[in-house]
PDB file of N, CA and C in Angstrom:
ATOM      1  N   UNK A   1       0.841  -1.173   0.000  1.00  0.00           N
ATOM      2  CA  UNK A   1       0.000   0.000   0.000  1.00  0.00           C
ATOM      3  C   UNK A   1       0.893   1.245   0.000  1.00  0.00           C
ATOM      4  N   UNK A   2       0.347   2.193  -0.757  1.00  0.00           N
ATOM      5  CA  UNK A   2       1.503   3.497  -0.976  1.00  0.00           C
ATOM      6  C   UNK A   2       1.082   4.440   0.330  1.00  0.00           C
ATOM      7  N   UNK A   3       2.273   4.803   0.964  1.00  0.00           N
ATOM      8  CA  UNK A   3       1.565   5.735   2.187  1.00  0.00           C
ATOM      9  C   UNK A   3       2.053   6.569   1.847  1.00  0.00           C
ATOM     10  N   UNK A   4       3.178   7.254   0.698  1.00  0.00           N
ATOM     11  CA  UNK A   4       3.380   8.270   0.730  1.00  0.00           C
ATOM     12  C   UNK A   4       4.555   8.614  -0.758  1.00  0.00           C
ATOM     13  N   UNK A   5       4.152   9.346  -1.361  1.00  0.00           N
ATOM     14  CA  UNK A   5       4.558  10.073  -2.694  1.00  0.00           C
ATOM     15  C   UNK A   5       5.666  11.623  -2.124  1.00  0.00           C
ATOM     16  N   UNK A   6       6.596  11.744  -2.925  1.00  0.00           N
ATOM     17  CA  UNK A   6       7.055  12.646  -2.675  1.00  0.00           C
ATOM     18  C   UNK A   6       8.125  13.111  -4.327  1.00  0.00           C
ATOM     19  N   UNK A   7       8.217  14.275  -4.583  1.00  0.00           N
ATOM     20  CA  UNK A   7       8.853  14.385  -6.073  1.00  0.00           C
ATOM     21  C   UNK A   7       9.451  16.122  -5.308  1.00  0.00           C
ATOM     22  N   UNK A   8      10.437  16.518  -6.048  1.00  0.00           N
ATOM     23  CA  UNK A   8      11.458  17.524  -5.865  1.00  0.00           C
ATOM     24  C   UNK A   8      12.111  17.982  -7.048  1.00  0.00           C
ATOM     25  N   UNK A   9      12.462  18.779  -7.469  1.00  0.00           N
ATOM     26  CA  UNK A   9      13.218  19.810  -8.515  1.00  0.00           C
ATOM     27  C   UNK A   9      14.301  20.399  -8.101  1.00  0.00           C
ATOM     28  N   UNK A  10      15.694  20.653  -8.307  1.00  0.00           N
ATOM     29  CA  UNK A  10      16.154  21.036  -8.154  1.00  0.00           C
ATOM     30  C   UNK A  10      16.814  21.696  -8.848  1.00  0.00           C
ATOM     31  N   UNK A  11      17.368  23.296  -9.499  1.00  0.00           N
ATOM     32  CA  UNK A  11      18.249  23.930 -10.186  1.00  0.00           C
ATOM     33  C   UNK A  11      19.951  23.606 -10.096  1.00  0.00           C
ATOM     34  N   UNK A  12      20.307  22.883 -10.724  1.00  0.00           N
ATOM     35  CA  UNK A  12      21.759  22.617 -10.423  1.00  0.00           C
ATOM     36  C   UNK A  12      22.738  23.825 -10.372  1.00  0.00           C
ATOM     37  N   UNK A  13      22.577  25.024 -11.517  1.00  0.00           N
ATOM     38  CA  UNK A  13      23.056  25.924 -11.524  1.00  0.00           C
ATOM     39  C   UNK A  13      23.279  26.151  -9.928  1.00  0.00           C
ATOM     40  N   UNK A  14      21.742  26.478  -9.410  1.00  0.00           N
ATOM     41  CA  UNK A  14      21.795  27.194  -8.129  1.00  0.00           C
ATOM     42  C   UNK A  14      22.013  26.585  -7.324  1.00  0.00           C
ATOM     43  N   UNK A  15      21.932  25.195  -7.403  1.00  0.00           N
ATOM     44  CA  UNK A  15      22.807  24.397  -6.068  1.00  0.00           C
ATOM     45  C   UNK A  15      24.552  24.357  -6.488  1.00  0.00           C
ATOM     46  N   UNK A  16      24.990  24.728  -7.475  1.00  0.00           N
ATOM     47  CA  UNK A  16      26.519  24.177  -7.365  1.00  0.00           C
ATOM     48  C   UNK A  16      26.702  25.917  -6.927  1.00  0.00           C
ATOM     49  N   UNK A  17      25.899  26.950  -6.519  1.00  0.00           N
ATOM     50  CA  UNK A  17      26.465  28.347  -6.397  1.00  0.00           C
ATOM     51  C   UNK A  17      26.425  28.417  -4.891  1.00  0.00           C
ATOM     52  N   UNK A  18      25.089  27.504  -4.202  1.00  0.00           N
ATOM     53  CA  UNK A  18      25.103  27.303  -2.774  1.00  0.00           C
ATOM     54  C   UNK A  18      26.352  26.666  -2.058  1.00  0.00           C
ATOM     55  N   UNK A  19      26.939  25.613  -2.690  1.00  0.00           N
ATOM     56  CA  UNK A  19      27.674  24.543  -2.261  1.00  0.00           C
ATOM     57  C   UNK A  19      28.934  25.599  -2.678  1.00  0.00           C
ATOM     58  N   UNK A  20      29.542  26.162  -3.416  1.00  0.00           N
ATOM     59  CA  UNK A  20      30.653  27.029  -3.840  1.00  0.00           C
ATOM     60  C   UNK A  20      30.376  28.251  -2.124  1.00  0.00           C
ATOM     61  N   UNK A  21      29.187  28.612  -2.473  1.00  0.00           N
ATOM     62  CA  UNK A  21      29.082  30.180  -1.070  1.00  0.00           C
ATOM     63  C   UNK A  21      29.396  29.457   0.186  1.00  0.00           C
ATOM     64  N   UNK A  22      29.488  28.494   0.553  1.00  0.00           N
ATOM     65  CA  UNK A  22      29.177  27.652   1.826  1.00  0.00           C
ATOM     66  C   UNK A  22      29.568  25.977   1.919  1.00  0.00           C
ATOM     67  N   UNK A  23      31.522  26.720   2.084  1.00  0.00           N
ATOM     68  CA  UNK A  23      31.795  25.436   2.076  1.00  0.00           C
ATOM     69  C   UNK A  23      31.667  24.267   3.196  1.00  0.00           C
ATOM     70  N   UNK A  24      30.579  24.433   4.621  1.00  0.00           N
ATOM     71  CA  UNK A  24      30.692  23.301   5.032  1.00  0.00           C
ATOM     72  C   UNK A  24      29.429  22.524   5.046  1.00  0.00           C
ATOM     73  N   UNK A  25      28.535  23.389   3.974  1.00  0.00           N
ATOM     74  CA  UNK A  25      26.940  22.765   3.988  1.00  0.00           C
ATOM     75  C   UNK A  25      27.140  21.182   3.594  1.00  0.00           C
ATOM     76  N   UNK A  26      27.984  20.467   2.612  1.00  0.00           N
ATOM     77  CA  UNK A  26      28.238  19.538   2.018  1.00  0.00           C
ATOM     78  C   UNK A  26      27.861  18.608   3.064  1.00  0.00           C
ATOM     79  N   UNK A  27      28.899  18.691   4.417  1.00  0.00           N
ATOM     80  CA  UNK A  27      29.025  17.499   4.985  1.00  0.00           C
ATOM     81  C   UNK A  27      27.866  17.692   5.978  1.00  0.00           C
ATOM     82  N   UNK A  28      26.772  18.911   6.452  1.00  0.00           N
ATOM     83  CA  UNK A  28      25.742  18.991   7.051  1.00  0.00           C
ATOM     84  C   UNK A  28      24.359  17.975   5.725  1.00  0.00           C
ATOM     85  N   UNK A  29      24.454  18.115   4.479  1.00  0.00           N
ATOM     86  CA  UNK A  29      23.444  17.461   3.488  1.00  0.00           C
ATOM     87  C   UNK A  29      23.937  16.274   3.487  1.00  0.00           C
ATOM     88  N   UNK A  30      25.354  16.310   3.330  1.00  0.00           N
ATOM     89  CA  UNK A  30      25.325  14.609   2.551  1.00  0.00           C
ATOM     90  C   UNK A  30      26.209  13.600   3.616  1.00  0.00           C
ATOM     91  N   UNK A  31      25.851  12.653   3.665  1.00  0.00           N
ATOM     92  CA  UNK A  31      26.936  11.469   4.083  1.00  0.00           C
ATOM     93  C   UNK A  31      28.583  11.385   3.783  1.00  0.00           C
ATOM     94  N   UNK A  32      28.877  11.104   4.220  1.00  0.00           N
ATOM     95  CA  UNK A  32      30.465  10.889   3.702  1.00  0.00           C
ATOM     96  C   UNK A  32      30.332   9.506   2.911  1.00  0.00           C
ATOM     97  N   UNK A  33      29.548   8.867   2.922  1.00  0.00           N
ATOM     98  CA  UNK A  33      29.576   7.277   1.166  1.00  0.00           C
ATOM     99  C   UNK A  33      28.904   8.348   0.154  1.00  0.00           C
ATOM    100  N   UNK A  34      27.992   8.850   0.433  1.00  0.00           N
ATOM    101  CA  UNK A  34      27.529  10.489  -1.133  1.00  0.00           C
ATOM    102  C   UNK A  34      28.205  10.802  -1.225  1.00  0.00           C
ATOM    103  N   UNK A  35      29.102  11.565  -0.405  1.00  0.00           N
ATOM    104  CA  UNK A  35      30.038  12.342  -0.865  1.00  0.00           C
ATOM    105  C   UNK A  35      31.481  11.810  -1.519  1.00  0.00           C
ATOM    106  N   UNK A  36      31.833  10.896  -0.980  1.00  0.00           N
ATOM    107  CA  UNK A  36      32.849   9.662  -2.194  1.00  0.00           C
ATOM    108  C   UNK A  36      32.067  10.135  -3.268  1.00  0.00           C
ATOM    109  N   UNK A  37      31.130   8.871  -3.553  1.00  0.00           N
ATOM    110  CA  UNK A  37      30.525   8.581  -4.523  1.00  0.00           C
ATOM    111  C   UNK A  37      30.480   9.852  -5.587  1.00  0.00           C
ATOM    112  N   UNK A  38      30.068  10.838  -5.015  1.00  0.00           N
ATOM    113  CA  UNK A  38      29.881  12.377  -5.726  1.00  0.00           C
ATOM    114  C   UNK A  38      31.077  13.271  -6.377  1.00  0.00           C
ATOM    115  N   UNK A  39      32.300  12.830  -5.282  1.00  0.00           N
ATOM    116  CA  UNK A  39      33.464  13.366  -6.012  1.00  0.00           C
ATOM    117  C   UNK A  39      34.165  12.308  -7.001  1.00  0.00           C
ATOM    118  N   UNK A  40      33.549  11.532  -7.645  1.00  0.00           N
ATOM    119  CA  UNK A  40      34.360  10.914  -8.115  1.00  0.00           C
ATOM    120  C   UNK A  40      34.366  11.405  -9.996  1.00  0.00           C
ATOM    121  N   UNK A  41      33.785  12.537  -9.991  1.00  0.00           N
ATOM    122  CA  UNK A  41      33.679  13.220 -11.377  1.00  0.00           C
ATOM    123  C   UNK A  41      34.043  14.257 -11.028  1.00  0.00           C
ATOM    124  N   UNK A  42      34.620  15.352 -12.152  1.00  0.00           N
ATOM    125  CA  UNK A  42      35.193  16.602 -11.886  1.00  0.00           C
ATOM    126  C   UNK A  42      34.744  17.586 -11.149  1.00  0.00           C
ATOM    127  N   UNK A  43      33.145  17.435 -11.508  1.00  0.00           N
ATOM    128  CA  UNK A  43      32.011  18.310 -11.090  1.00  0.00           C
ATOM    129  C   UNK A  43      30.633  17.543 -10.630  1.00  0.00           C
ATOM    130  N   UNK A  44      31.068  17.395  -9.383  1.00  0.00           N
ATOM    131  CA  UNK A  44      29.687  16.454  -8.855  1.00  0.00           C
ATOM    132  C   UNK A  44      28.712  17.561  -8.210  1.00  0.00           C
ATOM    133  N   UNK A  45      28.312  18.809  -8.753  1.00  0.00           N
ATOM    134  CA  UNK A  45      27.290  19.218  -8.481  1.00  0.00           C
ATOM    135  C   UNK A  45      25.737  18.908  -8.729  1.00  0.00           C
ATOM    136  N   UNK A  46      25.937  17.962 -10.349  1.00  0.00           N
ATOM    137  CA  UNK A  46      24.671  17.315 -10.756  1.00  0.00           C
ATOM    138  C   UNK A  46      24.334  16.236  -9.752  1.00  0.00           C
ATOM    139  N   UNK A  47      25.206  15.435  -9.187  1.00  0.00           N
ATOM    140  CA  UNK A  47      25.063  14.465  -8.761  1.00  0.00           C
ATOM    141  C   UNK A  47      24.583  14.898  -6.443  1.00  0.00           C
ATOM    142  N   UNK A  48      25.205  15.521  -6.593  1.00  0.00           N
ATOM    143  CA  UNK A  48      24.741  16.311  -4.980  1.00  0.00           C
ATOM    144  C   UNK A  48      23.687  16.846  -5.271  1.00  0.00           C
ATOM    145  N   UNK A  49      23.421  17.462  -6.218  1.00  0.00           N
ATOM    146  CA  UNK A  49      21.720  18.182  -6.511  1.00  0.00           C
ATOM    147  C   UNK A  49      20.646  17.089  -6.059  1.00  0.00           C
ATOM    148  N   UNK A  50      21.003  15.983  -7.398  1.00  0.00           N
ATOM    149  CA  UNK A  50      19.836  14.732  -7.153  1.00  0.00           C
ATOM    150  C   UNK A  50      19.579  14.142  -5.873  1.00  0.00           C
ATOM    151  N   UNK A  51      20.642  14.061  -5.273  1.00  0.00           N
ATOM    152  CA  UNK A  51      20.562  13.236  -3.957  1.00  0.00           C
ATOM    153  C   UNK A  51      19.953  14.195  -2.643  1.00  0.00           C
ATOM    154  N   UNK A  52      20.374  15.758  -3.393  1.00  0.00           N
ATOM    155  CA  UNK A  52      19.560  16.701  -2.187  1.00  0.00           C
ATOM    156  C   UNK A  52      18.048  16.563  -2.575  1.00  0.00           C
ATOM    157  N   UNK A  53      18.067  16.624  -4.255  1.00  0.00           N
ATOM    158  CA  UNK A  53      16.535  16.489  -4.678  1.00  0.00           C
ATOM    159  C   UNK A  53      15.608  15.114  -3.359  1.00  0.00           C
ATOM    160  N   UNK A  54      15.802  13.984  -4.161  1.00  0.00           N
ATOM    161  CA  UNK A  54      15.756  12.856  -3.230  1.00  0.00           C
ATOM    162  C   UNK A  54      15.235  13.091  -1.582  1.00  0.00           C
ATOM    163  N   UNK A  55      16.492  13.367  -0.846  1.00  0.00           N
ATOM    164  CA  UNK A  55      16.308  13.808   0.559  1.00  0.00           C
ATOM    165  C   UNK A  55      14.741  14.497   0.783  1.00  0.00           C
ATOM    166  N   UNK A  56      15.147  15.679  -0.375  1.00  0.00           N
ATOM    167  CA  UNK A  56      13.478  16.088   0.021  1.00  0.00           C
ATOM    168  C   UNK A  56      12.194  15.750  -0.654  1.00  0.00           C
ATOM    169  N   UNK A  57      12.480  14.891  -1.221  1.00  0.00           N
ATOM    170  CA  UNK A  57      10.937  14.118  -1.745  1.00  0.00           C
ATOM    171  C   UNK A  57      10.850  12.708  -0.587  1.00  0.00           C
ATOM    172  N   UNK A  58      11.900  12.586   0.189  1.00  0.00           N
ATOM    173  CA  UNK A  58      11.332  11.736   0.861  1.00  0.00           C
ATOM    174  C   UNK A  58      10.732  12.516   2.096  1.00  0.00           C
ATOM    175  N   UNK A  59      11.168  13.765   2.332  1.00  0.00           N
ATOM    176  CA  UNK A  59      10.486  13.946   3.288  1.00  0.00           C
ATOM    177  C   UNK A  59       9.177  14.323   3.443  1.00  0.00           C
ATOM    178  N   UNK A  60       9.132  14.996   2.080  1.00  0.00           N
ATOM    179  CA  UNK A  60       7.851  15.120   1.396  1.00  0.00           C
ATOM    180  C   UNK A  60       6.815  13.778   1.550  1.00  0.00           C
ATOM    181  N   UNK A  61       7.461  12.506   1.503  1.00  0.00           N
ATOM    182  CA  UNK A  61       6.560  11.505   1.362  1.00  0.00           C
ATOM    183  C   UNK A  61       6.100  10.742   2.755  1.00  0.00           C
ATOM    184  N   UNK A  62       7.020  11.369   3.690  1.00  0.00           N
ATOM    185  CA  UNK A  62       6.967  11.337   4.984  1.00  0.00           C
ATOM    186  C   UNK A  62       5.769  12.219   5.484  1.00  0.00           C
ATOM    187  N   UNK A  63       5.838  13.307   5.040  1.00  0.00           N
ATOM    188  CA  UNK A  63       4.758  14.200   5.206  1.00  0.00           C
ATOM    189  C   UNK A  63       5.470  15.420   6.255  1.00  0.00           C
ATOM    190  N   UNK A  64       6.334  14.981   6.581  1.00  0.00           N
ATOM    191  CA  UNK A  64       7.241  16.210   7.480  1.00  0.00           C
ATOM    192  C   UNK A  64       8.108  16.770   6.412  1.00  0.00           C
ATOM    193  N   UNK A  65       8.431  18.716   7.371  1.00  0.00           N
ATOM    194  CA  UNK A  65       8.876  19.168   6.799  1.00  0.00           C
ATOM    195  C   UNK A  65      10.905  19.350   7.205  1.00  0.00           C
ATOM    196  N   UNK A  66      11.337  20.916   6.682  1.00  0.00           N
ATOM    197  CA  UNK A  66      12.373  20.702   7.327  1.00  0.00           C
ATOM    198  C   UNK A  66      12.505  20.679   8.397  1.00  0.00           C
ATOM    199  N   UNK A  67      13.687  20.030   9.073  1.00  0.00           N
ATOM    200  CA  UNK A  67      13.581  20.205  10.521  1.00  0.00           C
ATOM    201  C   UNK A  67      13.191  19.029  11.146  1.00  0.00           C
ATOM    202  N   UNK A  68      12.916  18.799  10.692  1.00  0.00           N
ATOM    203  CA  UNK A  68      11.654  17.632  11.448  1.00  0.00           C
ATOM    204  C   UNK A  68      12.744  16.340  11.497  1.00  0.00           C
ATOM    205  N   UNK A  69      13.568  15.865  10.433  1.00  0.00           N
ATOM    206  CA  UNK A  69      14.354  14.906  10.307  1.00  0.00           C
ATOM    207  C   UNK A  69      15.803  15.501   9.226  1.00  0.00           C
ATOM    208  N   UNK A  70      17.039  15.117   9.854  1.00  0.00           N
ATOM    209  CA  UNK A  70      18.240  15.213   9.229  1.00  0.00           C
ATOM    210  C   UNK A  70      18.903  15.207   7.731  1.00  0.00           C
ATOM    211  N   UNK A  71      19.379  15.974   7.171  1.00  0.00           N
ATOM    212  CA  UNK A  71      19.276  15.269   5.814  1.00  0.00           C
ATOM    213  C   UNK A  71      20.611  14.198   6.521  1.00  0.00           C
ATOM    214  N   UNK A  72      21.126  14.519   6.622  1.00  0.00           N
ATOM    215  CA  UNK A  72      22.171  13.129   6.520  1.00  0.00           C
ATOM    216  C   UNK A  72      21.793  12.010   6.875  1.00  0.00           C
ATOM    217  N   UNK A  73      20.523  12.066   7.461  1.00  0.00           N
ATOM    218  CA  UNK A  73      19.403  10.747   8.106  1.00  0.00           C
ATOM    219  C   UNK A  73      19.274   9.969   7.006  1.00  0.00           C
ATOM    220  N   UNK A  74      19.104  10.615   6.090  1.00  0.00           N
ATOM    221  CA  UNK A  74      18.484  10.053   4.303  1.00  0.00           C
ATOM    222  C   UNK A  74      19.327   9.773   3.731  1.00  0.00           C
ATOM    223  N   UNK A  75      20.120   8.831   3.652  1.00  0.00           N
ATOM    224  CA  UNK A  75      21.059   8.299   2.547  1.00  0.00           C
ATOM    225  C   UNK A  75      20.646   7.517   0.877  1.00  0.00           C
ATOM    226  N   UNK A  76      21.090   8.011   0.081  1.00  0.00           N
ATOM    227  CA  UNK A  76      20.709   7.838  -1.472  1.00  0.00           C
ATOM    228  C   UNK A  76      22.101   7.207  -1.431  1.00  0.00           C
ATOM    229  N   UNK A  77      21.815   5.670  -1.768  1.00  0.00           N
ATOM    230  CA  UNK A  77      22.733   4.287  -1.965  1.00  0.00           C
ATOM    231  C   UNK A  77      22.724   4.066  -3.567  1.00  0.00           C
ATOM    232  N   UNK A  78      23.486   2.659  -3.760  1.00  0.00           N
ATOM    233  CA  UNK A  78      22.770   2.028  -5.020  1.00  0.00           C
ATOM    234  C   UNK A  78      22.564   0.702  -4.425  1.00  0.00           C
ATOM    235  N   UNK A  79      21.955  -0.242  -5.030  1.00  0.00           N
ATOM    236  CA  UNK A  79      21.166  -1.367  -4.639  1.00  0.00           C
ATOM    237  C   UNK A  79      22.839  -2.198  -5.554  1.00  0.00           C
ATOM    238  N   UNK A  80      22.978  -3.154  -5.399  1.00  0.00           N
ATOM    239  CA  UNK A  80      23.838  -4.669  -6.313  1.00  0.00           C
ATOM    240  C   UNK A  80      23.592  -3.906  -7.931  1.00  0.00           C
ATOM    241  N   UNK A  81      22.710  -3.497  -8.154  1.00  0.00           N
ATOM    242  CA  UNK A  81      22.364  -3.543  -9.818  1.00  0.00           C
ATOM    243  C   UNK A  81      22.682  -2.258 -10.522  1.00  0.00           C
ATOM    244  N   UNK A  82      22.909  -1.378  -9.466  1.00  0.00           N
ATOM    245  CA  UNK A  82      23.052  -0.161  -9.762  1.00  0.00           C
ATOM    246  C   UNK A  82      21.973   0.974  -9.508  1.00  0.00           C
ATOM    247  N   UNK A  83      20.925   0.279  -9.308  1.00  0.00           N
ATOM    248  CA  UNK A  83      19.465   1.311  -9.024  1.00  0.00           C
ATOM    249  C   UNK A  83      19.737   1.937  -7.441  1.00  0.00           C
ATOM    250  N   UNK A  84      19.221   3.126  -8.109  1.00  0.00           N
ATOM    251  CA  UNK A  84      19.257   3.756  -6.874  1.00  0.00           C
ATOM    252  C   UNK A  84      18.329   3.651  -5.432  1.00  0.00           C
ATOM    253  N   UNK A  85      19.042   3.640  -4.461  1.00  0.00           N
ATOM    254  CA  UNK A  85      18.108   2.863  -3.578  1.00  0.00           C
ATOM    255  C   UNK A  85      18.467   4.371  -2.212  1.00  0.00           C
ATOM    256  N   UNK A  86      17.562   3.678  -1.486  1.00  0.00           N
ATOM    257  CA  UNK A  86      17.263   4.689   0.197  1.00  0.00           C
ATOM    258  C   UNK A  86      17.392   4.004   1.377  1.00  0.00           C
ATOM    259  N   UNK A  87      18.601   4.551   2.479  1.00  0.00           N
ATOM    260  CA  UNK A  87      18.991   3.990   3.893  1.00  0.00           C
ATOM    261  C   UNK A  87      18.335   5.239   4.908  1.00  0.00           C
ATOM    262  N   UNK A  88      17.737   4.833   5.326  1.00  0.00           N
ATOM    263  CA  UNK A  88      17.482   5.934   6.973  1.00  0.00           C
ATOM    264  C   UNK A  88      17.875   5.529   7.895  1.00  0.00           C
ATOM    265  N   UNK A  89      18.246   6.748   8.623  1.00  0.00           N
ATOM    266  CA  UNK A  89      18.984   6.477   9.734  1.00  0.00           C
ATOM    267  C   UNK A  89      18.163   7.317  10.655  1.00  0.00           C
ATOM    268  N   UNK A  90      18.632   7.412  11.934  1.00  0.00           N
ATOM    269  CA  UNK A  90      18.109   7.685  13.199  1.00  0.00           C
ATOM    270  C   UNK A  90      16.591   8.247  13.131  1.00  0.00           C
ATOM    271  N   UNK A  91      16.065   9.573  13.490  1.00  0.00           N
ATOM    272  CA  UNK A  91      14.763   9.863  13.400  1.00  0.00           C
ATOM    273  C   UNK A  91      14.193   9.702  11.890  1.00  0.00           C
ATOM    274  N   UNK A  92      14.679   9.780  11.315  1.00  0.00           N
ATOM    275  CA  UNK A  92      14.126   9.345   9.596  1.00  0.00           C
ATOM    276  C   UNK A  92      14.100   8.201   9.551  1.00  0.00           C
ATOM    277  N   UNK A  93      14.706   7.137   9.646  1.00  0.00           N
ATOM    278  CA  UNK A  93      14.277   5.776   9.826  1.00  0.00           C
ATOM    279  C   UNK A  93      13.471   5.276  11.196  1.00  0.00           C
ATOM    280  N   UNK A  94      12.965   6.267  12.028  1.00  0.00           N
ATOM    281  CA  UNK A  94      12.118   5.864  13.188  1.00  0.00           C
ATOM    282  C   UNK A  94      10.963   6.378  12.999  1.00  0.00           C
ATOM    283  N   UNK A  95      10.849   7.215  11.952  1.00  0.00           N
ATOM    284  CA  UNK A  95       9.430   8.362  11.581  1.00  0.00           C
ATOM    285  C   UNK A  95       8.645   7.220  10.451  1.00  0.00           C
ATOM    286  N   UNK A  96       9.705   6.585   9.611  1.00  0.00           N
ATOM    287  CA  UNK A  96       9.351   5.470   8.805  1.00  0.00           C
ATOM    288  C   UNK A  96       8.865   4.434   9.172  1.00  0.00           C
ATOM    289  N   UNK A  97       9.447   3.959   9.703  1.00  0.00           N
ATOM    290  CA  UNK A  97       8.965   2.820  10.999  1.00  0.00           C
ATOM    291  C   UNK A  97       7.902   3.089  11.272  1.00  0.00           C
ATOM    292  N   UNK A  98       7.814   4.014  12.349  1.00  0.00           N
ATOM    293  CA  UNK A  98       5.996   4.664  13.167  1.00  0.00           C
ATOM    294  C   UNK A  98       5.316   4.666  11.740  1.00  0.00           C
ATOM    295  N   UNK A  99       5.394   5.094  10.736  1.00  0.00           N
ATOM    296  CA  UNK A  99       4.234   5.514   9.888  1.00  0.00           C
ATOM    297  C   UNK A  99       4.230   4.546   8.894  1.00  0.00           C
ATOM    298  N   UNK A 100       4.921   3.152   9.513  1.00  0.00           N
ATOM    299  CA  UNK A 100       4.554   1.831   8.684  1.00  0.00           C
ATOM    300  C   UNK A 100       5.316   1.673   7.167  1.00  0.00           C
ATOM    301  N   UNK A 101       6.199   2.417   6.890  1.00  0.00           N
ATOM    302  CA  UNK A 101       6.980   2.445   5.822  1.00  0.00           C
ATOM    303  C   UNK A 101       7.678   1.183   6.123  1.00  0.00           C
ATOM    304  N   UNK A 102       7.732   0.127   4.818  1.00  0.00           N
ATOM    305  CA  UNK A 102       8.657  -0.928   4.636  1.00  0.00           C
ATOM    306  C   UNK A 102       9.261  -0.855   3.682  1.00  0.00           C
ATOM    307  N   UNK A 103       8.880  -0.549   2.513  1.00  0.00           N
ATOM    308  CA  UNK A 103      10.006  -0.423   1.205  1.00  0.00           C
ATOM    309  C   UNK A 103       9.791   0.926   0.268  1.00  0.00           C
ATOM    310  N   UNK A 104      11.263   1.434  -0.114  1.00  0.00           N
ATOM    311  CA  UNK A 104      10.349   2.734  -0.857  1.00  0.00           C
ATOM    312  C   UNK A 104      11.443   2.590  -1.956  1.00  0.00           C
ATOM    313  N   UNK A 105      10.603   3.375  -2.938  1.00  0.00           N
ATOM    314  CA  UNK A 105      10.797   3.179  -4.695  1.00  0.00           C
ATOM    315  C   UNK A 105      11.480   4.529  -5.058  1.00  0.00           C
ATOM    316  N   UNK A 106      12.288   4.444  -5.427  1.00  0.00           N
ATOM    317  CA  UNK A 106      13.515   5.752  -6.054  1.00  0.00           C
ATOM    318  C   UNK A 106      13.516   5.893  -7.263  1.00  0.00           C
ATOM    319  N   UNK A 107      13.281   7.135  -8.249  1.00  0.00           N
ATOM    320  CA  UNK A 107      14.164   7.010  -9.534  1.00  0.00           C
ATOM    321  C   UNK A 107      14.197   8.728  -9.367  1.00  0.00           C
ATOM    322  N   UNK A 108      15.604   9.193  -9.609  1.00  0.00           N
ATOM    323  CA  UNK A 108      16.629  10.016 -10.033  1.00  0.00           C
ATOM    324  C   UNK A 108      16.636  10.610 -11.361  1.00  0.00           C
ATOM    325  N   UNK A 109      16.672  11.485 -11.674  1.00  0.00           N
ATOM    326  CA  UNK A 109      17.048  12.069 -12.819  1.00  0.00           C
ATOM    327  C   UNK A 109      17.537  13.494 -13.004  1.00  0.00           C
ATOM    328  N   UNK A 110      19.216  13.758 -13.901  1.00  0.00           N
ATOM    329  CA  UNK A 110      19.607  14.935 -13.526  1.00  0.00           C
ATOM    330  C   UNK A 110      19.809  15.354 -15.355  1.00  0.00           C
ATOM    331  N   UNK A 111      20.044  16.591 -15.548  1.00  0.00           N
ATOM    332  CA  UNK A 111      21.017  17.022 -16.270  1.00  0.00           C
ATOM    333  C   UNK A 111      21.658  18.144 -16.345  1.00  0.00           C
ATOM    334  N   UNK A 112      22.679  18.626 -16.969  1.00  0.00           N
ATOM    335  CA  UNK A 112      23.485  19.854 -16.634  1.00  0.00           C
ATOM    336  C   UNK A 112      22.068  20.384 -15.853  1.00  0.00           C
ATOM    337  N   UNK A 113      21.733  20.900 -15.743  1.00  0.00           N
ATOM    338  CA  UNK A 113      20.515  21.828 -15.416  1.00  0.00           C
ATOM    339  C   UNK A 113      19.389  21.660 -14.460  1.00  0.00           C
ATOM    340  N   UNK A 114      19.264  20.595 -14.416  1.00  0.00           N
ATOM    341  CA  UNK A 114      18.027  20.013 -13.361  1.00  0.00           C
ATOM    342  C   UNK A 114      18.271  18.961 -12.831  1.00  0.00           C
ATOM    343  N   UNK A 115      17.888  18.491 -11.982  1.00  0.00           N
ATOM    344  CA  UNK A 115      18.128  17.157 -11.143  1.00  0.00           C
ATOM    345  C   UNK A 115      16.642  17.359  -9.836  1.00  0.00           C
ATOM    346  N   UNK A 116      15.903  15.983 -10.398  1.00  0.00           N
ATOM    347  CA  UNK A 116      14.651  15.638 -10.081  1.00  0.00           C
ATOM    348  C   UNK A 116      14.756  14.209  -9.464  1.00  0.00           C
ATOM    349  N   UNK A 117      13.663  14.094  -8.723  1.00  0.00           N
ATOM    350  CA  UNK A 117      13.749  12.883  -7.733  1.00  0.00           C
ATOM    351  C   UNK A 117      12.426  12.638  -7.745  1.00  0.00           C
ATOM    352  N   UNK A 118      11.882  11.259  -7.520  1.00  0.00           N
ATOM    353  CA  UNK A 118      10.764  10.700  -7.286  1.00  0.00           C
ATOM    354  C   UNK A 118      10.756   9.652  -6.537  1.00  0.00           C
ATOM    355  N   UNK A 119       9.561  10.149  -5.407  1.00  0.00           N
ATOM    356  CA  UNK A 119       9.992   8.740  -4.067  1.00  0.00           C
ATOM    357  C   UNK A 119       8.394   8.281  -4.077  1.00  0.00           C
ATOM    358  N   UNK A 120       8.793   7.073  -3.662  1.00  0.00           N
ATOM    359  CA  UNK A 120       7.170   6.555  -3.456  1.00  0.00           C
ATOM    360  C   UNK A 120       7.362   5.728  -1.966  1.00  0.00           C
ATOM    361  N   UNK A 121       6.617   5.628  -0.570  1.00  0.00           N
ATOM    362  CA  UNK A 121       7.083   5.147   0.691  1.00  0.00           C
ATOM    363  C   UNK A 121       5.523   3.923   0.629  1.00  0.00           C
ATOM    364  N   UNK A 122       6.094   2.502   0.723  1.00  0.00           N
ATOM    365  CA  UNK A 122       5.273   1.209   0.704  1.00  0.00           C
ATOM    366  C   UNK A 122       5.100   1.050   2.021  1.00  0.00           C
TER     367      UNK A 122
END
């Protein structure tokens, strides 16, 4: 049963100008396995966009807003196959829990320019 939908947009332009103004937001948004994963191209701003996208379509699908749960709570993995998959951790994986979340559905999509996320919480 779907308990919860969540989708996000993000301007890459304007996130690689945030992440340039404010160099320690990185490690407050992302994990240190994202952030590997992210530097491993010249310019992983497309790729930090999506995964910020992500973060907030799940919270969106949570139904809470900011604040409410960590982004670094929200980890954007890949599954064995390469699909992109979702780890929660502390109050984001306990908000999931309480509100009966067992499996949730990811797909990603960036380009120079945009980077969009779509979550669905089972």
């Amino acid at each position: 049963m779907t308990l919860g939908i969540g989708i996000d947009v993000v301007d890459v332009q304007r996130f690689r100008k945030v992440l340039q103004r404010r160099e320690k937001i990185s490690s407050r948004l992302f994990t240190d396995n994202e952030l590997s994963y992210c530097h491993t191209v010249v310019d992983p701003a497309e790729r930090l966009a999506v995964r910020f996208a992500a973060k907030e379509a799940v919270m969106k699908a949570l139904g809470v807003g900011l604040g409410s749960v960590r982004f670094r709570e929200i980890e954007v993995t890949k599954d064995p196959s390469g699909r992109p998959s979702l780890v929660l951790h502390g109050a984001a994986a306990q908000l999931a829990a309480d509100t009966g979340v067992r499996q949730w559905h990811i797909s990603l999509s960036h380009t120079s320019s945009v980077a969009e996320a779509f979550v669905i919480a089972e």
